[in-house]
Protein backbone atom coordinates (compact mmCIF):
# COMPACT_ATOMS: atom_id res chain seq x y z
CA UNK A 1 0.25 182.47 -36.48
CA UNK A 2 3.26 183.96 -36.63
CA UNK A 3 7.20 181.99 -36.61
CA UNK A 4 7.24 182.94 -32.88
CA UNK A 5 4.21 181.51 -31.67
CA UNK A 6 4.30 178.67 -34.52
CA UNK A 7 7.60 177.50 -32.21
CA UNK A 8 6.16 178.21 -29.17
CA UNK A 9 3.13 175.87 -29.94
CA UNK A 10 5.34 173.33 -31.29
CA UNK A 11 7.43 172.98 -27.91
CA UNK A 12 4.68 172.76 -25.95
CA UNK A 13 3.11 170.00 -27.79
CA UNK A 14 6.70 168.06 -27.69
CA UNK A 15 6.00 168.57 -23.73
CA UNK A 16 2.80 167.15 -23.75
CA UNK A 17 3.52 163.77 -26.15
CA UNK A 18 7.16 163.52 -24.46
CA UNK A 19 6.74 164.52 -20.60
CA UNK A 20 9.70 165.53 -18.48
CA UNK A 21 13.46 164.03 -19.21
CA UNK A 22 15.00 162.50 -17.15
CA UNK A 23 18.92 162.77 -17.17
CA UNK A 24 20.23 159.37 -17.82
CA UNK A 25 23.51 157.40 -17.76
CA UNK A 26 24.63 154.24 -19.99
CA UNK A 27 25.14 151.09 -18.56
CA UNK A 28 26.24 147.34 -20.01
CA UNK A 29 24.63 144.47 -18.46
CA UNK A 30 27.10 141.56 -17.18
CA UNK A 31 26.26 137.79 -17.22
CA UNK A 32 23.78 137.48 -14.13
CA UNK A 33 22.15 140.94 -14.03
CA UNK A 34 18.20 141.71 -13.51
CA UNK A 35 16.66 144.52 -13.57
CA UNK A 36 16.19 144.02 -9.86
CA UNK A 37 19.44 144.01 -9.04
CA UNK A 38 20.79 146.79 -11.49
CA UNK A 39 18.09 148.54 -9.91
CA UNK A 40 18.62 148.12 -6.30
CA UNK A 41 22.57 148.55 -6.84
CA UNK A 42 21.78 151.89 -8.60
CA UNK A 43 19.19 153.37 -6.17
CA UNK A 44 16.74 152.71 -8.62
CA UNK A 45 13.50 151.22 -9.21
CA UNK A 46 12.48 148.83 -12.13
CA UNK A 47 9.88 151.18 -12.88
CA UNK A 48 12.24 154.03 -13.63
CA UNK A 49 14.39 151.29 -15.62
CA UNK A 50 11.20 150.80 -17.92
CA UNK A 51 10.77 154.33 -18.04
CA UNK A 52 14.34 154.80 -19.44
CA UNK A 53 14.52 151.87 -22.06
CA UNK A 54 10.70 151.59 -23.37
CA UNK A 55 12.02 148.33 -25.19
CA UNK A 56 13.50 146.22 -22.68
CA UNK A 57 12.27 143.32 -20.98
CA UNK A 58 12.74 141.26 -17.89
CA UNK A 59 15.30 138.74 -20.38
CA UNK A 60 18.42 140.86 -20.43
CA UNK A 61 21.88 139.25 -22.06
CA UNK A 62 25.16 140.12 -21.07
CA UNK A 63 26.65 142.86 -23.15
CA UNK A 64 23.09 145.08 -23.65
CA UNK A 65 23.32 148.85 -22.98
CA UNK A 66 20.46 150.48 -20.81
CA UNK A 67 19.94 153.80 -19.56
CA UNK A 68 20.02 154.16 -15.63
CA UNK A 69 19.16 157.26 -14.18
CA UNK A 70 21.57 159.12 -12.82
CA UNK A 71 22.42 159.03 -9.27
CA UNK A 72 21.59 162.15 -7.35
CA UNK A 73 24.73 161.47 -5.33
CA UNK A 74 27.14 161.78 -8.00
CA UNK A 75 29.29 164.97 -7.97
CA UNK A 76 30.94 166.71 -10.95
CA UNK A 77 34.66 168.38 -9.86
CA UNK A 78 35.27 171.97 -9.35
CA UNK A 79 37.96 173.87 -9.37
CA UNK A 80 39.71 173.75 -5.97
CA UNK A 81 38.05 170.64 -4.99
CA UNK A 82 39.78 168.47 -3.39
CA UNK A 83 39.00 164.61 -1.41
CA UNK A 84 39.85 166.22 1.88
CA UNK A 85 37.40 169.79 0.73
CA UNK A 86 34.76 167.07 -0.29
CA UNK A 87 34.24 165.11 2.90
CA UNK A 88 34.00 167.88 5.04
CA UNK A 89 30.74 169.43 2.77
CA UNK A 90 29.26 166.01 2.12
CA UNK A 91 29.98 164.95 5.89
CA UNK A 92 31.93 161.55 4.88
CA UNK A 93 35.20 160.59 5.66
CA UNK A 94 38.04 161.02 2.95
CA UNK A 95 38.75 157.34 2.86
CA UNK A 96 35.27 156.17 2.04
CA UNK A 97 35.38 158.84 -0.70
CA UNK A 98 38.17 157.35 -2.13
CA UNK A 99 36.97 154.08 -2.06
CA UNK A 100 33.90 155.24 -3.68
CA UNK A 101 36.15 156.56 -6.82
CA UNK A 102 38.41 153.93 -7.73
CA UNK A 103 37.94 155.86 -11.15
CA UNK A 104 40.29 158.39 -9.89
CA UNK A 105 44.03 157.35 -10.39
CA UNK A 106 45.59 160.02 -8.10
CA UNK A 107 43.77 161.15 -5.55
CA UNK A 108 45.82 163.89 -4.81
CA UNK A 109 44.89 165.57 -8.26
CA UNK A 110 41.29 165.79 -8.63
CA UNK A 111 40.82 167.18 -12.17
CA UNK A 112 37.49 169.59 -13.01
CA UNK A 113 34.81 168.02 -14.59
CA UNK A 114 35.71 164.33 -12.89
CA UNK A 115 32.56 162.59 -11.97
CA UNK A 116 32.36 161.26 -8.66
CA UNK A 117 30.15 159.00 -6.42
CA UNK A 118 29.29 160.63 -2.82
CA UNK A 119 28.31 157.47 -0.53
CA UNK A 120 25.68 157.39 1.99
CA UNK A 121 26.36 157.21 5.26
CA UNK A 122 23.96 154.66 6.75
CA UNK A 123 21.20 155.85 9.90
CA UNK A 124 22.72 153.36 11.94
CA UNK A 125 25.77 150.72 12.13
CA UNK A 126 28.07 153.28 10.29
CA UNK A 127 31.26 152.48 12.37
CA UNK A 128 30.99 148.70 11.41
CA UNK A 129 33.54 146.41 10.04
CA UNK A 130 33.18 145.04 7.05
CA UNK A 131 33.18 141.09 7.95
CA UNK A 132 36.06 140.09 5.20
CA UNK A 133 39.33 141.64 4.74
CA UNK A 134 40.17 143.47 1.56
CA UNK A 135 41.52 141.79 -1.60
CA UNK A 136 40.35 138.54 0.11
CA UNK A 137 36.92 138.19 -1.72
CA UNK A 138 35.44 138.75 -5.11
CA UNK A 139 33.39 141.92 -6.18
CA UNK A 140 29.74 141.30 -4.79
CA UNK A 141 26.61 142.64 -6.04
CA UNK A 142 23.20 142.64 -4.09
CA UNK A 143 21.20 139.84 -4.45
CA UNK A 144 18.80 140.67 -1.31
CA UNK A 145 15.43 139.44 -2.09
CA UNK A 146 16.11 137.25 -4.91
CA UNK A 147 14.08 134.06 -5.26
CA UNK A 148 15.43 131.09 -3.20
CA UNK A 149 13.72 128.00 -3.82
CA UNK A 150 15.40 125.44 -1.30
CA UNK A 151 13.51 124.21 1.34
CA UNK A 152 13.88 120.83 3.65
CA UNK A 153 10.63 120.08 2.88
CA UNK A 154 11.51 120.10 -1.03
CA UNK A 155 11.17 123.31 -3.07
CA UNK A 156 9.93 126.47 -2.57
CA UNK A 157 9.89 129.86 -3.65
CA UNK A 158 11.13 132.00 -0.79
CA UNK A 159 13.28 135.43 -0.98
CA UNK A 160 17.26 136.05 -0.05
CA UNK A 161 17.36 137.15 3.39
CA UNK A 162 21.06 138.34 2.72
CA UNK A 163 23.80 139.25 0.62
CA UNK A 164 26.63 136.97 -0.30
CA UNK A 165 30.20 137.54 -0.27
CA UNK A 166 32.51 134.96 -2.57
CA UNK A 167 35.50 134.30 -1.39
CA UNK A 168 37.90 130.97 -1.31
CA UNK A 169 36.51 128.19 1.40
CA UNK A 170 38.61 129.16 4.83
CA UNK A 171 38.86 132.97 4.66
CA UNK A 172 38.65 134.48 7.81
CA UNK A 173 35.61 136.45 9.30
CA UNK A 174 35.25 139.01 11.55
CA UNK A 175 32.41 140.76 13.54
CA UNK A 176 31.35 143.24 12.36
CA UNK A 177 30.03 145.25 15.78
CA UNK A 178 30.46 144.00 18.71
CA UNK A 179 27.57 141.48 20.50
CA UNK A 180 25.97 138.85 22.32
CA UNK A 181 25.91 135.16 20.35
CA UNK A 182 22.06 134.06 20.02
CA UNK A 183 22.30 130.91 17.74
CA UNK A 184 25.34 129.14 17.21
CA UNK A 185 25.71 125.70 15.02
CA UNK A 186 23.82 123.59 12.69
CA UNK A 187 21.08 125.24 10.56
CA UNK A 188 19.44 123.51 7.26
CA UNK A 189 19.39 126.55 5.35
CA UNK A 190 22.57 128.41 6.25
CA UNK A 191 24.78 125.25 7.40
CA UNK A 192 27.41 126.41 10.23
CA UNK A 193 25.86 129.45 11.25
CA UNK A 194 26.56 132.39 13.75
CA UNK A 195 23.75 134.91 14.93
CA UNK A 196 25.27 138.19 16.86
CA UNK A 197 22.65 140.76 18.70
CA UNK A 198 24.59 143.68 18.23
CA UNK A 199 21.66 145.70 20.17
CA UNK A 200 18.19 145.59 21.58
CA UNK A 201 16.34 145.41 18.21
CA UNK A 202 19.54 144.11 16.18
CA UNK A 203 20.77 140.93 15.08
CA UNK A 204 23.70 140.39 12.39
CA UNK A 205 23.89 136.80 10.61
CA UNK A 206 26.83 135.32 9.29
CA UNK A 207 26.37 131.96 7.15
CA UNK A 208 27.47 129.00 5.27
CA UNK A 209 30.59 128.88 7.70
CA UNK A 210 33.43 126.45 6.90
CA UNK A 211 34.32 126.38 10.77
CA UNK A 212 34.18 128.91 13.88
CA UNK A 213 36.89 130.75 15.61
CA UNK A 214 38.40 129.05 19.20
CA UNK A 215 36.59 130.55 21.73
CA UNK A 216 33.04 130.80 19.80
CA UNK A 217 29.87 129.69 21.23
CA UNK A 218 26.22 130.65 22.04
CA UNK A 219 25.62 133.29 25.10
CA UNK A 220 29.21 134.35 24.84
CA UNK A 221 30.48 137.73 23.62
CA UNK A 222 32.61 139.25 20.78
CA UNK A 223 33.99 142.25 19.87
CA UNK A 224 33.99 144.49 16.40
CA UNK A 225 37.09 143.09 14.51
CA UNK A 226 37.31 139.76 16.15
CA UNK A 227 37.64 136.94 14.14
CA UNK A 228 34.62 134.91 14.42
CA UNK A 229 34.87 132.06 11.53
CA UNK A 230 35.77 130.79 8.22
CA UNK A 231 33.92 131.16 4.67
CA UNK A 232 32.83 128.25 3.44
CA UNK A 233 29.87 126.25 1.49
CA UNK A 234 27.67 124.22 4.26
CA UNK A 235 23.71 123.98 4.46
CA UNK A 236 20.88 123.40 2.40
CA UNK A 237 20.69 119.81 4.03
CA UNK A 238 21.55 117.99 7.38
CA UNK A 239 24.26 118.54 9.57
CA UNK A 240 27.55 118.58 7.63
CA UNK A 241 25.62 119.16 4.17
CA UNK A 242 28.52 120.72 2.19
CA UNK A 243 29.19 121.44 -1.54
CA UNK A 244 25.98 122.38 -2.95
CA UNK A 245 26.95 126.06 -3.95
CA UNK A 246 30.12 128.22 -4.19
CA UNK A 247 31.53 129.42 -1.47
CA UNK A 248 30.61 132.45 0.08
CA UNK A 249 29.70 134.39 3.44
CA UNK A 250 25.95 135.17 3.29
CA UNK A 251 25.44 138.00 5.32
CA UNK A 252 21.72 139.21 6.72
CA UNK A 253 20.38 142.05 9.02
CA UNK A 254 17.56 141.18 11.34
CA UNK A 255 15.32 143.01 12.94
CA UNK A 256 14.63 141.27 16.41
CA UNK A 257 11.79 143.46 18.14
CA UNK A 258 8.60 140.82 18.34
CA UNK A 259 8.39 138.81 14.80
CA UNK A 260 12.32 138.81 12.93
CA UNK A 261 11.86 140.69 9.91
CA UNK A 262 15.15 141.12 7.22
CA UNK A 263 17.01 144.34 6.00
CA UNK A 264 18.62 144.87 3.12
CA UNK A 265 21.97 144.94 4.09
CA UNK A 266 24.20 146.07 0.89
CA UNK A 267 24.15 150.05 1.22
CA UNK A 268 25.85 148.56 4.60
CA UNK A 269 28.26 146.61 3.92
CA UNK A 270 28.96 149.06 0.59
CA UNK A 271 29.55 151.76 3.41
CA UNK A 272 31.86 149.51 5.88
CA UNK A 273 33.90 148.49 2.75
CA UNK A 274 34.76 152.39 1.38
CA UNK A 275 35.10 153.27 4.98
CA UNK A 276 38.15 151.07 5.59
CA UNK A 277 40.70 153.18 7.11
C-alpha cells in the first residue's frame, strides 16, 4: 500500500472510531447549574451535553469547564457589518441585538471577527413587555421544569410551571400584554396571585405577589405596561403564608384550550427583555 492510500485508510478509520465533530464552545459552571438548565439556556439537550464531555455526570461543582455546542444563532462579524445592517438580514430589531451583545462595548464599532448572539424572535407574544423594569431585578436563568416538591398535602415531586425573576420584595409589575383577569387572590402554591387571558387559548401568570395595584381585581381588564402588582415572597401555605423563599416574580405561560397545560416561558421573556426600546 502505498503512503497515499496508507493515509487515506488511516482517516477513514479515525471516521469510523471517532464519528462526526461537533464544533463546540467552553463553558464554566456557576453555583446552582444542571445540566438541565445549561442545557435549556443554551438550546441544547443533555444528550448533546454527554456527547460533548464523555466524563461528566449529573453532580457538577461550580467552577468546572464543559463543552456546549455552539449555537447555530451565533454570528461572526464581517467587514461592513454593522447593528443596524444586521437586523434588517436577521429580521430583529437593532435594540434586541444589542441587548443580546452586551459583549460589545461600542456598538457603533462592530469589529470583524466579533462573535455575536442573533435572538429568536418568538411565534407569538413578540411585542410583549417584559413584566419588571430594567436594573430592578437580578440576572435570571430558566428553571422551567425543575422539581418542586411542595404540596398542601405534604411533599411531592411536581415540576416548575414557571420561571422566576429575583428582585427586592415591593418592585413593581407590569402586564405584560394586555387582558382579561381570570383568578385573582389567595392561592397555596403561588400566594397573592394574578392570572391574565391575554387571548382565546392564552393565559399569563404572575406569582408570589407582595400586593396588587389599585384598581386590580377578577373580570376586570388591563393593559400591556400597566402596573399590575408588587414582587414579593407569599404562598406555599394558607392565606398570608409569607417568608418561605426569596423573593421573586414567578412567571408561567398557560395554555387554556380544554385541560391547562404550561409553556416554557424563558426564550419569552429573554426576547421581551433585549427588545426593550
Amino acid at each position: 500500500m502505498n503512503k497515499a492510500l496508507s493515509a487515506l485508510a488511516g482517516s477513514l478509520l479515525g471516521l469510523t472510531l471517532v464519528g462526526p465533530t461537533v464544533q463546540a464552545a467552553a463553558y464554566t459552571v456557576k453555583e446552582g447549574d444542571t445540566l438541565w438548565k445549561i442545557a435549556t439556556a443554551n438550546s441544547a439537550s443533555v444528550q448533546q451535553l454527554y456527547d460533548l464531555n464523555p466524563s461528566i455526570t449529573d453532580m457538577l461543582y461550580a467552577g468546572q469547564t464543559i463543552q456546549l455546542p455552539e449555537d447555530p444563532r451565533d454570528y461572526t462579524v464581517q467587514p461592513g457589518d454593522t447593528f443596524w445592517k444586521l437586523s434588517l438580514r436577521f429580521g430583529v430589531s437593532t435594540s434586541a441585538l444589542i441587548h443580546a451583545n452586551t459583549h460589545i462595548a461600542n456598538p457603533d464599532v462592530l469589529n470583524v471577527g466579533d462573535r455575536l448572539h442573533i435572538p429568536s424572535r418568538p411565534a407569538a407574544f413578540a411585542n410583549g413587555t417584559f413584566p419588571l423594569n430594567a436594573g430592578t431585578y437580578t440576572p435570571y436563568t430558566n428553571n422551567y421544569a425543575e422539581t418542586r416538591t411542595w404540596s398542601p398535602n405534604g411533599d411531592e415531586i411536581r415540576p416548575h410551571e414557571g420561571v422566576d425573576i429575583f428582585a427586592p420584595k415591593g418592585t413593581p409589575v407590569y402586564s405584560v400584554l394586555d387582558g382579561t383577569i381570570v383568578n385573582y387572590g389567595w392561592n397555596q402554591y403561588g400566594g397573592w396571585r394574578l392570572t391574565v387571558q391575554t387571548d382565546d387559548s392564552t393565559a399569563f401568570y404572575y406569582a408570589h405577589l407582595s400586593g396588587y395595584a389599585e384598581g386590580i381585581a377578577k373580570g376586570g381588564t388591563v393593559k400591556q405596561g400597566q402596573l399590575i402588582g408588587y414582587v414579593g415572597n407569599t404562598g406555599y401555605g394558607p392565606e398570608g403564608t409569607e417568608g418561605l423563599f426569596d423573593t421573586h416574580l414567578h412567571f408561567g405561560i398557560y395554555k387554556t384550550a380544554g385541560t391547562w397545560t404550561t409553556v416554557d416561558p424563558f426564550p419569552y421573556l429573554t426576547w421581551w427583555e433585549q427588545s426593550r426600546p
